[in-house]
PDB file of N, CA and C in Angstrom:
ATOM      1  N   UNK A   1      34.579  15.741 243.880  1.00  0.00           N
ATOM      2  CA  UNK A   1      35.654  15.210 243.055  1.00  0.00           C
ATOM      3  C   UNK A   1      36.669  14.525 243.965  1.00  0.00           C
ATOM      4  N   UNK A   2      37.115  13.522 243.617  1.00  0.00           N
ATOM      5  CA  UNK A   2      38.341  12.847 244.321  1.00  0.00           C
ATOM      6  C   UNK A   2      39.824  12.547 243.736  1.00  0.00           C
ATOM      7  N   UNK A   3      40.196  13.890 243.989  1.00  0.00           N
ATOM      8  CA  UNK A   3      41.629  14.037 243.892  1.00  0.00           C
ATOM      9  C   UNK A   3      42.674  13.515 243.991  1.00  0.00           C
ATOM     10  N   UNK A   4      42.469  13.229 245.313  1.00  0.00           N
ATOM     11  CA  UNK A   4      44.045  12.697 245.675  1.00  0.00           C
ATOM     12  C   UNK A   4      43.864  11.001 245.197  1.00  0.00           C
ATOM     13  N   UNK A   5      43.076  10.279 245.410  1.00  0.00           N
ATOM     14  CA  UNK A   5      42.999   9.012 244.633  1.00  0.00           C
ATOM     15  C   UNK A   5      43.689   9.219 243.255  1.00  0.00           C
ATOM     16  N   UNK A   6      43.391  10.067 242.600  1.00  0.00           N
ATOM     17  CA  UNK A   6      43.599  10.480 241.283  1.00  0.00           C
ATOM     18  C   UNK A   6      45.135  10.225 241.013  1.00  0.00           C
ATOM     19  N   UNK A   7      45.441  11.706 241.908  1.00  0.00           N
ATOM     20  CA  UNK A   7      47.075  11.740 241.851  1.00  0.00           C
ATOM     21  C   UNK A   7      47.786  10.662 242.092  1.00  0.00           C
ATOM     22  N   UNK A   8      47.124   9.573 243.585  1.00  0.00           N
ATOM     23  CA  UNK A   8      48.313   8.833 243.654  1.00  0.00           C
ATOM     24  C   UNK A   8      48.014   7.746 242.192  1.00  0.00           C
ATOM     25  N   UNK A   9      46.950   7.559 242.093  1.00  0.00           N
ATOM     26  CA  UNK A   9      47.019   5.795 240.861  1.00  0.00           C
ATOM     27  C   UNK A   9      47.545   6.603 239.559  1.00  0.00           C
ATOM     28  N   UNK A  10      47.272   8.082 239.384  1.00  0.00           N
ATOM     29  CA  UNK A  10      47.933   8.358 237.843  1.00  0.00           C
ATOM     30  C   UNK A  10      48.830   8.901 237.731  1.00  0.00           C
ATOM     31  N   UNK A  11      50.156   8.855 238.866  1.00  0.00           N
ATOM     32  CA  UNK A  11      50.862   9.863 239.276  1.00  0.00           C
ATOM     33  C   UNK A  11      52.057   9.714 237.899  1.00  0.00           C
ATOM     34  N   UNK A  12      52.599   8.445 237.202  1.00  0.00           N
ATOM     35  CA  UNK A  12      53.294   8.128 236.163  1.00  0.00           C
ATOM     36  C   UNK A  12      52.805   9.050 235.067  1.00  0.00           C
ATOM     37  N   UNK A  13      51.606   9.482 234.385  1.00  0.00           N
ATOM     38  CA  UNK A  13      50.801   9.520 233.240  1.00  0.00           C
ATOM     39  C   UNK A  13      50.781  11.328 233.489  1.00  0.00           C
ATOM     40  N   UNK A  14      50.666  11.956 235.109  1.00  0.00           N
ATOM     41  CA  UNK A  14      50.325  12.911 235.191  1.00  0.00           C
ATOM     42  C   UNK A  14      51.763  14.061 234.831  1.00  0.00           C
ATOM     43  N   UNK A  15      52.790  13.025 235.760  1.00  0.00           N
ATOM     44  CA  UNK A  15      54.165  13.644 235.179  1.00  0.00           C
ATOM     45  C   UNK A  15      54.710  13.644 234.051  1.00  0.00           C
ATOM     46  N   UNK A  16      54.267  13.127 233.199  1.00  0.00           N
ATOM     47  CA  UNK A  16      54.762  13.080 231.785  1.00  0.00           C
ATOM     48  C   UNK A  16      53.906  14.011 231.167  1.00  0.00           C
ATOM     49  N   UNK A  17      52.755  14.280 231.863  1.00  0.00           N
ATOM     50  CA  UNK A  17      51.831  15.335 231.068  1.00  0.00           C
ATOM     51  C   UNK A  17      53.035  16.561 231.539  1.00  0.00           C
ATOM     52  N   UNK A  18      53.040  17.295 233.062  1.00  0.00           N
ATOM     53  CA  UNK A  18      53.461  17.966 232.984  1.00  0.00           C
ATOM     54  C   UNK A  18      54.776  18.164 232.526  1.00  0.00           C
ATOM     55  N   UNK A  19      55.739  16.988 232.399  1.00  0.00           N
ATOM     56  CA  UNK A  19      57.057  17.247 231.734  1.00  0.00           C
ATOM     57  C   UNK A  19      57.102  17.841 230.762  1.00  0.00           C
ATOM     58  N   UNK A  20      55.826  17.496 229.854  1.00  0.00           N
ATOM     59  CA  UNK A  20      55.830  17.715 227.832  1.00  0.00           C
ATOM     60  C   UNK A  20      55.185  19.361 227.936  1.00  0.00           C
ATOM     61  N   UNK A  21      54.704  19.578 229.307  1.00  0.00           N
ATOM     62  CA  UNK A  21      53.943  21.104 229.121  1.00  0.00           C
ATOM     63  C   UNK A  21      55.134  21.807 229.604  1.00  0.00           C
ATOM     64  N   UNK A  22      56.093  21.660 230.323  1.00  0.00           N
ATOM     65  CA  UNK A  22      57.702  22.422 230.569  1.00  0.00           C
ATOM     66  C   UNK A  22      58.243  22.477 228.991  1.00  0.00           C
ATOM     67  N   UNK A  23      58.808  20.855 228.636  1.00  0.00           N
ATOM     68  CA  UNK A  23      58.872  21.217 227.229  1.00  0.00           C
ATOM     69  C   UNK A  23      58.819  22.026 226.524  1.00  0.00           C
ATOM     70  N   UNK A  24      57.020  22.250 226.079  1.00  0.00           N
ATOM     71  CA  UNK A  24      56.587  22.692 225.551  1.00  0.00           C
ATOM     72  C   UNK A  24      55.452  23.833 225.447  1.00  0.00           C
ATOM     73  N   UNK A  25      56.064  24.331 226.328  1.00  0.00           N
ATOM     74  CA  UNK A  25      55.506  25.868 226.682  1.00  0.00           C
ATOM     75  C   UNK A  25      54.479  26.738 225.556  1.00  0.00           C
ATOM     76  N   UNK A  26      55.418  26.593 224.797  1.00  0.00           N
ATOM     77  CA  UNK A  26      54.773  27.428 223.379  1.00  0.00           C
ATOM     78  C   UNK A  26      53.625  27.258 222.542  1.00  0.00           C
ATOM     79  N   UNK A  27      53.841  25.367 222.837  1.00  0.00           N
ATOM     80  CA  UNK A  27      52.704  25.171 221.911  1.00  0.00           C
ATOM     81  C   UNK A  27      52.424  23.505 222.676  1.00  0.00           C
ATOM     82  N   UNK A  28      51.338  24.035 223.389  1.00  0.00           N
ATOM     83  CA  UNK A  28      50.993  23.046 224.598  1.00  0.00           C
ATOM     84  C   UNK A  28      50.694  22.001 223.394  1.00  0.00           C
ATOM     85  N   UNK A  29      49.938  22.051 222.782  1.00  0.00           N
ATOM     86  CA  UNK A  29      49.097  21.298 221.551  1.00  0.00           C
ATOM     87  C   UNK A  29      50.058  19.625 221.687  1.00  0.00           C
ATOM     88  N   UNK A  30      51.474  19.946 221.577  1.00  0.00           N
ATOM     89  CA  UNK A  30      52.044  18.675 221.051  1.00  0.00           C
ATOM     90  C   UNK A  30      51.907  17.655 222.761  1.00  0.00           C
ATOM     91  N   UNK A  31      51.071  18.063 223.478  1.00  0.00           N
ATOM     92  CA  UNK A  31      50.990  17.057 224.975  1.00  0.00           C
ATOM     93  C   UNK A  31      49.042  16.361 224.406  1.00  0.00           C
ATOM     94  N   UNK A  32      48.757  16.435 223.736  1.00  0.00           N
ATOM     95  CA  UNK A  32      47.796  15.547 223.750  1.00  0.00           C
ATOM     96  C   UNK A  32      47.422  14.553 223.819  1.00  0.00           C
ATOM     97  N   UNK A  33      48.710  13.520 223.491  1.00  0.00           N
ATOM     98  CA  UNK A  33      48.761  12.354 223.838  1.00  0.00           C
ATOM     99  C   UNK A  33      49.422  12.030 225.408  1.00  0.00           C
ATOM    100  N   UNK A  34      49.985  12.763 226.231  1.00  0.00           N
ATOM    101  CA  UNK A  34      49.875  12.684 227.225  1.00  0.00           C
ATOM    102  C   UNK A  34      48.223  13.035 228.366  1.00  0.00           C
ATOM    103  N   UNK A  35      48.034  13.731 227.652  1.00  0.00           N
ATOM    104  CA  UNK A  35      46.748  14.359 228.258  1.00  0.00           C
ATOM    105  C   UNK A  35      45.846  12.973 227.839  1.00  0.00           C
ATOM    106  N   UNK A  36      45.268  12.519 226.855  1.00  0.00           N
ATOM    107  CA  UNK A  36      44.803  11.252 226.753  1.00  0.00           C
ATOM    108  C   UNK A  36      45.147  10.339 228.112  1.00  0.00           C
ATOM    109  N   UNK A  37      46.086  10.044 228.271  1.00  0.00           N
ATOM    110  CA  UNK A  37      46.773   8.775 228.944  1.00  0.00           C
ATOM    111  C   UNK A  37      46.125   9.258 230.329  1.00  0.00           C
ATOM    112  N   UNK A  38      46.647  10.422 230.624  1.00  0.00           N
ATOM    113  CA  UNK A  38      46.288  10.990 232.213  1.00  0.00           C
ATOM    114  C   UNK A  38      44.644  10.719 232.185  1.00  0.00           C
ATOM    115  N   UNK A  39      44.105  11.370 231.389  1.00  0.00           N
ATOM    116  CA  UNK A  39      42.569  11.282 231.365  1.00  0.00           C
ATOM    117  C   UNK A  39      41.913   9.723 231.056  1.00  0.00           C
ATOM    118  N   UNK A  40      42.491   9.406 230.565  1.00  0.00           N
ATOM    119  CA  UNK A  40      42.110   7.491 230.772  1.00  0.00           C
ATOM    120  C   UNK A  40      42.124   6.754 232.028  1.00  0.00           C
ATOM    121  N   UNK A  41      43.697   7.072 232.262  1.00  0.00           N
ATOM    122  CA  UNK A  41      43.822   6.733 233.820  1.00  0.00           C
ATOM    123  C   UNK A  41      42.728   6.853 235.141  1.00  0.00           C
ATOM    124  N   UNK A  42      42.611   8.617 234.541  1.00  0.00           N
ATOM    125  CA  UNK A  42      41.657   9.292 236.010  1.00  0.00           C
ATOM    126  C   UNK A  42      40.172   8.426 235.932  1.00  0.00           C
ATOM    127  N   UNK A  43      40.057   8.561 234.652  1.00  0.00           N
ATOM    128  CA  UNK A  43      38.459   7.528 234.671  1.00  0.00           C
ATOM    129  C   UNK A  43      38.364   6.573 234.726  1.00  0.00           C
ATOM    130  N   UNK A  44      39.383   5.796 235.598  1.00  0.00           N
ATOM    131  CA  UNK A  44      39.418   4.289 235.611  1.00  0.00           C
ATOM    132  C   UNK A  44      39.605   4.025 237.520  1.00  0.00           C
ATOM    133  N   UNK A  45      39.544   5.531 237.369  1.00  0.00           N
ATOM    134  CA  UNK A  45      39.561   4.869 239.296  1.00  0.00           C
ATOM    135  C   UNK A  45      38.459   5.423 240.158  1.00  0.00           C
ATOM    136  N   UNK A  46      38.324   4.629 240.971  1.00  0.00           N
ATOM    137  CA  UNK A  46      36.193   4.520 241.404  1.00  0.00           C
ATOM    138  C   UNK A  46      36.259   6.094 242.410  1.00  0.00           C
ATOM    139  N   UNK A  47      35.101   6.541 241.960  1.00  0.00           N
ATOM    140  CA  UNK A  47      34.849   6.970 243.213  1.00  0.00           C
ATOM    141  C   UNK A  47      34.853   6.907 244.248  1.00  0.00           C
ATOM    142  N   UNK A  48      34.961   7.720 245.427  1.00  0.00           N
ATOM    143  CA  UNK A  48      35.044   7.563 246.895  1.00  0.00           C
ATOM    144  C   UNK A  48      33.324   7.325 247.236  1.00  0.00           C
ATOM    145  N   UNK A  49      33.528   6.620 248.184  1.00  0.00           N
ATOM    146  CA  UNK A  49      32.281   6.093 248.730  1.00  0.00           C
ATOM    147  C   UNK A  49      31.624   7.548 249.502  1.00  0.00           C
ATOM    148  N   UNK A  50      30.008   7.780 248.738  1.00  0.00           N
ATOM    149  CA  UNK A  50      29.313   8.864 249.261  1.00  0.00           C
ATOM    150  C   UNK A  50      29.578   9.025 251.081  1.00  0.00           C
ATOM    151  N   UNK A  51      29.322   9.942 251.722  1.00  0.00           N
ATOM    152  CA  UNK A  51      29.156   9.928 253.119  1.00  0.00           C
ATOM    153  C   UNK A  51      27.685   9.242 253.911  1.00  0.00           C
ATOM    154  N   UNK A  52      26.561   9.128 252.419  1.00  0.00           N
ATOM    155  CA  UNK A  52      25.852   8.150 252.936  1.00  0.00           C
ATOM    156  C   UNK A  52      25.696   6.857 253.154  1.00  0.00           C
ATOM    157  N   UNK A  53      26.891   6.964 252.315  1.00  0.00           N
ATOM    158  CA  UNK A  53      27.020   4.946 252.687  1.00  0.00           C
ATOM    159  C   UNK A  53      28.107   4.554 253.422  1.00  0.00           C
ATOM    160  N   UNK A  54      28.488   5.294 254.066  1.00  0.00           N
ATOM    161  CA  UNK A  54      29.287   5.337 255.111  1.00  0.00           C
ATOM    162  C   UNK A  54      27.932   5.026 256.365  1.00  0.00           C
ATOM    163  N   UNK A  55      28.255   3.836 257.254  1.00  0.00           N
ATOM    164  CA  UNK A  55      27.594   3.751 258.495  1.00  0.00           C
ATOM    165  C   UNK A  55      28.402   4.272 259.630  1.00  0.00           C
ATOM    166  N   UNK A  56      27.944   5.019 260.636  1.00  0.00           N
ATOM    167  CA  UNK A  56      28.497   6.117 261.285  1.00  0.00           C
ATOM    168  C   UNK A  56      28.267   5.411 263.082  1.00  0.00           C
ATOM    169  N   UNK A  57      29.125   5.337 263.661  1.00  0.00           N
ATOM    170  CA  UNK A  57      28.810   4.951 264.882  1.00  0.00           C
ATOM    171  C   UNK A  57      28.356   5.823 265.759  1.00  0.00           C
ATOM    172  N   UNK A  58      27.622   5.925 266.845  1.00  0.00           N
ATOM    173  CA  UNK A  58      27.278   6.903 267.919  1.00  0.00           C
ATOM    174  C   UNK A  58      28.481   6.911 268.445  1.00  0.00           C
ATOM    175  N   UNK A  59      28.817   8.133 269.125  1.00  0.00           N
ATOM    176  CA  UNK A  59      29.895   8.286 270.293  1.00  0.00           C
ATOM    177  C   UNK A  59      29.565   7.889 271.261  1.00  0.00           C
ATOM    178  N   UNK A  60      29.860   7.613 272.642  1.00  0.00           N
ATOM    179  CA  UNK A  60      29.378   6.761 273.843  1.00  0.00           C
ATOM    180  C   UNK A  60      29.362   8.445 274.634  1.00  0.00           C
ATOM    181  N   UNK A  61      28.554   7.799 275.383  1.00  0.00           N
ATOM    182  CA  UNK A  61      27.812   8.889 276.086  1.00  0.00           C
ATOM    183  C   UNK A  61      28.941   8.518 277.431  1.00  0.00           C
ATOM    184  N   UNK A  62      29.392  10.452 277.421  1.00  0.00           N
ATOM    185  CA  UNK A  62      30.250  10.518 278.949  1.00  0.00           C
ATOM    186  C   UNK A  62      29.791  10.925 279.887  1.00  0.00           C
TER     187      UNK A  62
END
């Protein structure tokens, strides 16, 4: 999973989620439309590139 990508591109969408869950402690229910927004966001930003497609240099021989 790639997290921190996450946090920084949805960081607007994520604080308003948690603002409305301070809010609204009692009855989380009324943050669903924040929760939407955050979860739209998160699926709109790419994955991190596998470690296999990463090309890897040799270290130089000491």
């Amino acid at each position: 999973m790639h997290v921190l990508p996450i946090r920084q591109a949805c960081a607007e969408p994520f604080e308003a989620f948690e603002e409305c869950l301070r809010q609204n402690e009692a009855s989380t229910g009324k943050c669903a439309e924040q929760v939407r927004r955050f979860l739209q966001c998160a699926e709109r930003v790419p994955p991190p590139r596998s470690p296999a497609a990463v090309q890897t240099q040799p270290l130089p021989a000491s």
